[in-house]
N, C-alpha and C. Protein backbone atom coordinates (compact mmCIF):
# COMPACT_ATOMS: atom_id res chain seq x y z
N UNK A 1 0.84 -1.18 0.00
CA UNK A 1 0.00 0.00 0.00
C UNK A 1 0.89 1.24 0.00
N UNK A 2 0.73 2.04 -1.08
CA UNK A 2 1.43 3.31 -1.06
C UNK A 2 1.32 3.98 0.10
N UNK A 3 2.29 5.42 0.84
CA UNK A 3 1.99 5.97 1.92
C UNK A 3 0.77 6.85 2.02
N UNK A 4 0.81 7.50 0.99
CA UNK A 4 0.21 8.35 0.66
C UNK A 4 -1.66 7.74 0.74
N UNK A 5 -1.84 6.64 0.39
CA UNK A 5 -3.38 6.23 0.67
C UNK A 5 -3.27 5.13 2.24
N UNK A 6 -2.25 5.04 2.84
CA UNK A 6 -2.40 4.69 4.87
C UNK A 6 -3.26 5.21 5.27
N UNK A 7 -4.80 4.65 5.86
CA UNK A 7 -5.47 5.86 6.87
C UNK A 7 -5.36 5.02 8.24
N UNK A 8 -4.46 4.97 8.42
CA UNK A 8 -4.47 4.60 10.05
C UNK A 8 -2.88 4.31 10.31
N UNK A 9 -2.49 4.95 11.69
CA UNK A 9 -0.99 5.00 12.20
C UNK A 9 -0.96 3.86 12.63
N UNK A 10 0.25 3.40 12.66
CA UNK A 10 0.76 2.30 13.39
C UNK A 10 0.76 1.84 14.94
N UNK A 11 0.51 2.94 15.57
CA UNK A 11 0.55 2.69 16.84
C UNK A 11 -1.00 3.88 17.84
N UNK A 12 -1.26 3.69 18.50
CA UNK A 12 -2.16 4.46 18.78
C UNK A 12 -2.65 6.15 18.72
N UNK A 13 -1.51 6.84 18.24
CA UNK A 13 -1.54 8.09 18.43
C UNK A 13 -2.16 8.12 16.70
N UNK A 14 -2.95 8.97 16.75
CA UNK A 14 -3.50 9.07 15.56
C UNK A 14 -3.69 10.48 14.81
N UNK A 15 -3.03 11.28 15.51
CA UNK A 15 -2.50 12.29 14.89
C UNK A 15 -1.24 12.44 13.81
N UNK A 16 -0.73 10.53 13.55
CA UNK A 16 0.37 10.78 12.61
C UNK A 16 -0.02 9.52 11.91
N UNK A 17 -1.26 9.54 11.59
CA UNK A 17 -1.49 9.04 10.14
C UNK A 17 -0.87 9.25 8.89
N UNK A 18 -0.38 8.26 8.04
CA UNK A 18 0.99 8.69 7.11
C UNK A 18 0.69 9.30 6.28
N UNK A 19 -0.65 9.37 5.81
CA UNK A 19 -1.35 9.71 4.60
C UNK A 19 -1.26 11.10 4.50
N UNK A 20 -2.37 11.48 6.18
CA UNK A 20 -2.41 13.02 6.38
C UNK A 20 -1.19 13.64 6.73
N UNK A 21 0.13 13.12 7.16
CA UNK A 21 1.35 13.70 7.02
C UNK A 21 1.97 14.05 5.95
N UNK A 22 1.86 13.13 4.78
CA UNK A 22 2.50 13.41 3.32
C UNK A 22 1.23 14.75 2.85
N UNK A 23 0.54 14.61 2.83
CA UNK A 23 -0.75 15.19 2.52
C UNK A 23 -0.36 16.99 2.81
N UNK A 24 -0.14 16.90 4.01
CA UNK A 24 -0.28 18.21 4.93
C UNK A 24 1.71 19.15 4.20
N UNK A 25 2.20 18.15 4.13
CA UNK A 25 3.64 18.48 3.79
C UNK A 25 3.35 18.40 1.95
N UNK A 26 3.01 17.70 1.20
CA UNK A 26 2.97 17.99 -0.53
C UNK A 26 1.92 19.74 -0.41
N UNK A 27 0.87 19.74 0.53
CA UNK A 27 0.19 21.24 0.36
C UNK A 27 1.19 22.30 0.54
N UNK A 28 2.20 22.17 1.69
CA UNK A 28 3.10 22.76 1.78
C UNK A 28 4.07 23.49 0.76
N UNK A 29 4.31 22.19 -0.09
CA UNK A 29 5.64 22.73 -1.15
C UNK A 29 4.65 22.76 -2.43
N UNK A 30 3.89 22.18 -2.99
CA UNK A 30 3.00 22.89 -4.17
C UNK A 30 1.87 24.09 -4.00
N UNK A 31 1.38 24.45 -3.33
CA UNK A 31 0.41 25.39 -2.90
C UNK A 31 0.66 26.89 -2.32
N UNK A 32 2.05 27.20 -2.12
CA UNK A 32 2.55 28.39 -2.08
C UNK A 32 3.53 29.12 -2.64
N UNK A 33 2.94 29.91 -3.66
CA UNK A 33 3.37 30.44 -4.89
C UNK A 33 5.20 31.31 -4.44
N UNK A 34 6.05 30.73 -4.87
CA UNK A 34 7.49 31.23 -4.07
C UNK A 34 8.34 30.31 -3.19
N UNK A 35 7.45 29.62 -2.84
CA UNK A 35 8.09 28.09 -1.78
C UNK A 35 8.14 27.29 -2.49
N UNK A 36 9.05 26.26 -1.80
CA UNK A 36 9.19 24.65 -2.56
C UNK A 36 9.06 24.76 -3.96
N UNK A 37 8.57 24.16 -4.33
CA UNK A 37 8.20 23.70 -5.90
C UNK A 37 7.35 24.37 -6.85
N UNK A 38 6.36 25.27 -6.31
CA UNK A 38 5.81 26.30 -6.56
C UNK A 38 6.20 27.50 -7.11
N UNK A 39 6.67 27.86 -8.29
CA UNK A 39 7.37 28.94 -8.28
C UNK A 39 6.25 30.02 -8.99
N UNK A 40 6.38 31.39 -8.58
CA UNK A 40 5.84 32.89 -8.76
C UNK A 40 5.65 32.71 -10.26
N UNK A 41 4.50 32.76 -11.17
CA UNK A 41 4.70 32.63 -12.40
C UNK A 41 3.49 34.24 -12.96
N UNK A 42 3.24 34.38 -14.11
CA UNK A 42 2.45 35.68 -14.31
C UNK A 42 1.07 35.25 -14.50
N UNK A 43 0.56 34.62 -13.72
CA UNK A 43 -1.26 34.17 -14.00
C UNK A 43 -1.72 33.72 -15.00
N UNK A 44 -2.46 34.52 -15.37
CA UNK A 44 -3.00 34.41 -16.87
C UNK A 44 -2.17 34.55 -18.26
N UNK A 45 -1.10 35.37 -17.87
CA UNK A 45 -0.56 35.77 -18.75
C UNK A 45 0.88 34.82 -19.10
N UNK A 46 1.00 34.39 -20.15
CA UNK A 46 2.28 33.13 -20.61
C UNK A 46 3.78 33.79 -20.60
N UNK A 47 4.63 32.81 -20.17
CA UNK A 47 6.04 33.53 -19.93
C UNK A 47 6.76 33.27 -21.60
N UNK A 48 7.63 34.50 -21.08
CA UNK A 48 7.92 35.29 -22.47
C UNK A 48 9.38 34.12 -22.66
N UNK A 49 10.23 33.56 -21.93
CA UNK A 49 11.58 33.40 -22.31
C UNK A 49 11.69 31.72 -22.04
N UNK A 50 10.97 30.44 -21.64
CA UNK A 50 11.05 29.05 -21.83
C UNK A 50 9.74 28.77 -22.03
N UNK A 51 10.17 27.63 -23.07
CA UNK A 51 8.86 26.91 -23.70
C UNK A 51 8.95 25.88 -23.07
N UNK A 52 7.57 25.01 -23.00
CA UNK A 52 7.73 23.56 -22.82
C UNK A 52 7.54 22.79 -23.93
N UNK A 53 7.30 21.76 -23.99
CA UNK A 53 7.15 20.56 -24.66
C UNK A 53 6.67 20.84 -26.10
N UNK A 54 4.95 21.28 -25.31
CA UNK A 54 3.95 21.36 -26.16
C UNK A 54 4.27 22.75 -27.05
N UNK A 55 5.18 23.76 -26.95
CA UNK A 55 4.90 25.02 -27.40
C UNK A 55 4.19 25.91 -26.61
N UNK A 56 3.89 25.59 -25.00
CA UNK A 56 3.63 26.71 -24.40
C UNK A 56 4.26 27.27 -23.34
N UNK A 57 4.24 28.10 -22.73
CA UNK A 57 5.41 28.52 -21.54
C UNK A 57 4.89 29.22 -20.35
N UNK A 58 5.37 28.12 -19.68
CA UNK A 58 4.90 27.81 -18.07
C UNK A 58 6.43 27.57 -16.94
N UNK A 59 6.05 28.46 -16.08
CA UNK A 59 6.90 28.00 -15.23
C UNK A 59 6.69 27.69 -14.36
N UNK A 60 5.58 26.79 -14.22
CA UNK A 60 5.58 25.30 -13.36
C UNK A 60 5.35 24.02 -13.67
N UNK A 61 6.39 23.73 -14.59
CA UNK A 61 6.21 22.45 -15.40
C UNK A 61 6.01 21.32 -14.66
N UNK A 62 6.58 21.54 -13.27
CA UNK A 62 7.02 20.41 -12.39
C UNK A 62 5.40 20.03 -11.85
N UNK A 63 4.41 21.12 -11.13
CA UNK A 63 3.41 20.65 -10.86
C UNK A 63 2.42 20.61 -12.05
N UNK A 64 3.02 20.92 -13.27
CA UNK A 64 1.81 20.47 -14.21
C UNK A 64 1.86 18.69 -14.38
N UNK A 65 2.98 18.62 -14.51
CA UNK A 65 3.50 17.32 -14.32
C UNK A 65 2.61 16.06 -13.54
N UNK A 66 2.48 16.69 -12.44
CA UNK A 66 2.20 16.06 -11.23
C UNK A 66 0.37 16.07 -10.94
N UNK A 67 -0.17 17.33 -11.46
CA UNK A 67 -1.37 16.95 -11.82
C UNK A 67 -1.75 16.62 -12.65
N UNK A 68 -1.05 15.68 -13.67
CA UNK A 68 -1.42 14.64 -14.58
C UNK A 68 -1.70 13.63 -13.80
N UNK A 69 -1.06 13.00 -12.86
CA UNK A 69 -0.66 12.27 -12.59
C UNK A 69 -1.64 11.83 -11.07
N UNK A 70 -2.14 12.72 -10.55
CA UNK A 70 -3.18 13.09 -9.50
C UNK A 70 -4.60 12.20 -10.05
N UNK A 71 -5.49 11.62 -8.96
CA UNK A 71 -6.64 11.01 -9.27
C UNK A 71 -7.70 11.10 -8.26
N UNK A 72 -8.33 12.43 -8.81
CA UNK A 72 -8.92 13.35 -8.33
C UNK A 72 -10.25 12.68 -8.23
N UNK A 73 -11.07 11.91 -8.75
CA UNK A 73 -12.02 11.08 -8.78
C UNK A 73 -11.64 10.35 -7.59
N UNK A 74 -11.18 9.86 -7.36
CA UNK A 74 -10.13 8.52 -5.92
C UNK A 74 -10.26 8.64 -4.77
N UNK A 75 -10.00 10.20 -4.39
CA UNK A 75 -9.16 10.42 -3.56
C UNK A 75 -9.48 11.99 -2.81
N UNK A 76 -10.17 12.02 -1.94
CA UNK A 76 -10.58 14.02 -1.70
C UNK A 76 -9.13 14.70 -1.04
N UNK A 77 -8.16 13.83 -0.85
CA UNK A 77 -6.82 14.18 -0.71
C UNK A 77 -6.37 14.85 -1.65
N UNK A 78 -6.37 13.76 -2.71
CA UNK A 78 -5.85 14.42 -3.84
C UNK A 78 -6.65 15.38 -4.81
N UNK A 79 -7.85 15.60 -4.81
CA UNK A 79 -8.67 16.53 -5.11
C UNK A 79 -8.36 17.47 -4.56
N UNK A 80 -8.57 17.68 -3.26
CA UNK A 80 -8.20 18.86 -2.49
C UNK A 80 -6.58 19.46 -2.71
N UNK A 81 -5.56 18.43 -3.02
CA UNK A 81 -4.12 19.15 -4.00
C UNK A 81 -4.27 19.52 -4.92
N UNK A 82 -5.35 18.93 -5.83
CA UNK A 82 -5.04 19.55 -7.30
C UNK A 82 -5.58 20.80 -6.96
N UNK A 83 -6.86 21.09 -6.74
CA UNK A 83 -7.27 22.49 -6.40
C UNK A 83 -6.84 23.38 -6.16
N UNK A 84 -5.85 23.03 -4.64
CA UNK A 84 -5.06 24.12 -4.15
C UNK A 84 -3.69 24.45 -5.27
N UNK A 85 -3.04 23.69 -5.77
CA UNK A 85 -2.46 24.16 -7.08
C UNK A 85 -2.51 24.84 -7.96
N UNK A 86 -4.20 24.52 -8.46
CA UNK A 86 -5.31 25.16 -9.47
C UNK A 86 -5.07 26.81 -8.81
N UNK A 87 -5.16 26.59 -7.76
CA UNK A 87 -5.55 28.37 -7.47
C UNK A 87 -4.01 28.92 -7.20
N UNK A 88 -3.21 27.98 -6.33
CA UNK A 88 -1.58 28.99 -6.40
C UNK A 88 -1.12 29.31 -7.64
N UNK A 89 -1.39 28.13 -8.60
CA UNK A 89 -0.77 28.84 -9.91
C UNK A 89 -1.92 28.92 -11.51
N UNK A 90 -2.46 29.97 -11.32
CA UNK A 90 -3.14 30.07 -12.68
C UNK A 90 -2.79 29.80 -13.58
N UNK A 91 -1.65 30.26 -13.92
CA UNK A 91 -1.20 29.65 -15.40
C UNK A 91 -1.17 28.33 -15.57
N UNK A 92 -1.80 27.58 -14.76
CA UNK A 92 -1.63 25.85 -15.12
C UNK A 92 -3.44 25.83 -15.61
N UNK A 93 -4.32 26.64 -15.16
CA UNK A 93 -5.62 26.52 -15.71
C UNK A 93 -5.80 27.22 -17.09
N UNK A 94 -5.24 28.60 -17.11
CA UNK A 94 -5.30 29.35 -18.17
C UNK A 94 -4.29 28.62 -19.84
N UNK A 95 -3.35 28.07 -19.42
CA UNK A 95 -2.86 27.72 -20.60
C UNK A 95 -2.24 26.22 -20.80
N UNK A 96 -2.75 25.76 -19.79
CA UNK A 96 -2.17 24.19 -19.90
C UNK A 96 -3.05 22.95 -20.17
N UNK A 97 -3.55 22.34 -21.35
CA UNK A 97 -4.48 21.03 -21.39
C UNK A 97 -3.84 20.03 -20.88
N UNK A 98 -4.53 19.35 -19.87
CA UNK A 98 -4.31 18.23 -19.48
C UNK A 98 -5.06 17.29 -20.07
């Protein structure tokens, strides 16, 4: 069983469920625009100087990445990450098809 879907700790204290620990720490580094992995990008508006893949330019390739990869149907964990992503970085709604 991956960590990330554990709902129950190993030992009685149940404030360190593994799930809601990874959970509480990935909101951390994707969800604040300047921290961790998150980087400051221009909203709506597309960056002028790296492209990606597809021909468009984003500078948060890393969590576009990663909400591919998210299964948001599954999981209100992971629903509740993609979202908070959705809103730290616009430019992943405004110009990125997943």
């Amino acid at each position: 069983m991956k960590i990330y879907e554990r709902t129950s700790s190993n030992d009685e204290n149940s404030d360190y469920i593994p799930a809601d620990l990874v959970h509480h720490f990935l909101l951390a580094i994707m969800t604040r625009s300047g921290v961790g992995i998150c980087f400051k990008d221009r909203g709506w508006y597309p960056r002028d100087d790296v492209e990606d893949e597809r021909g468009g330019k984003i500078y948060n390739k890393i969590l576009a990445n990663i909400l591919k990869t998210l299964k948001v149907n599954e999981s209100a964990r992971q629903q509740e990450l993609a979202r908070k992503i959705l809103e730290a970085c616009p430019e992943l709604v405004a110009g990125y098809v997943f």
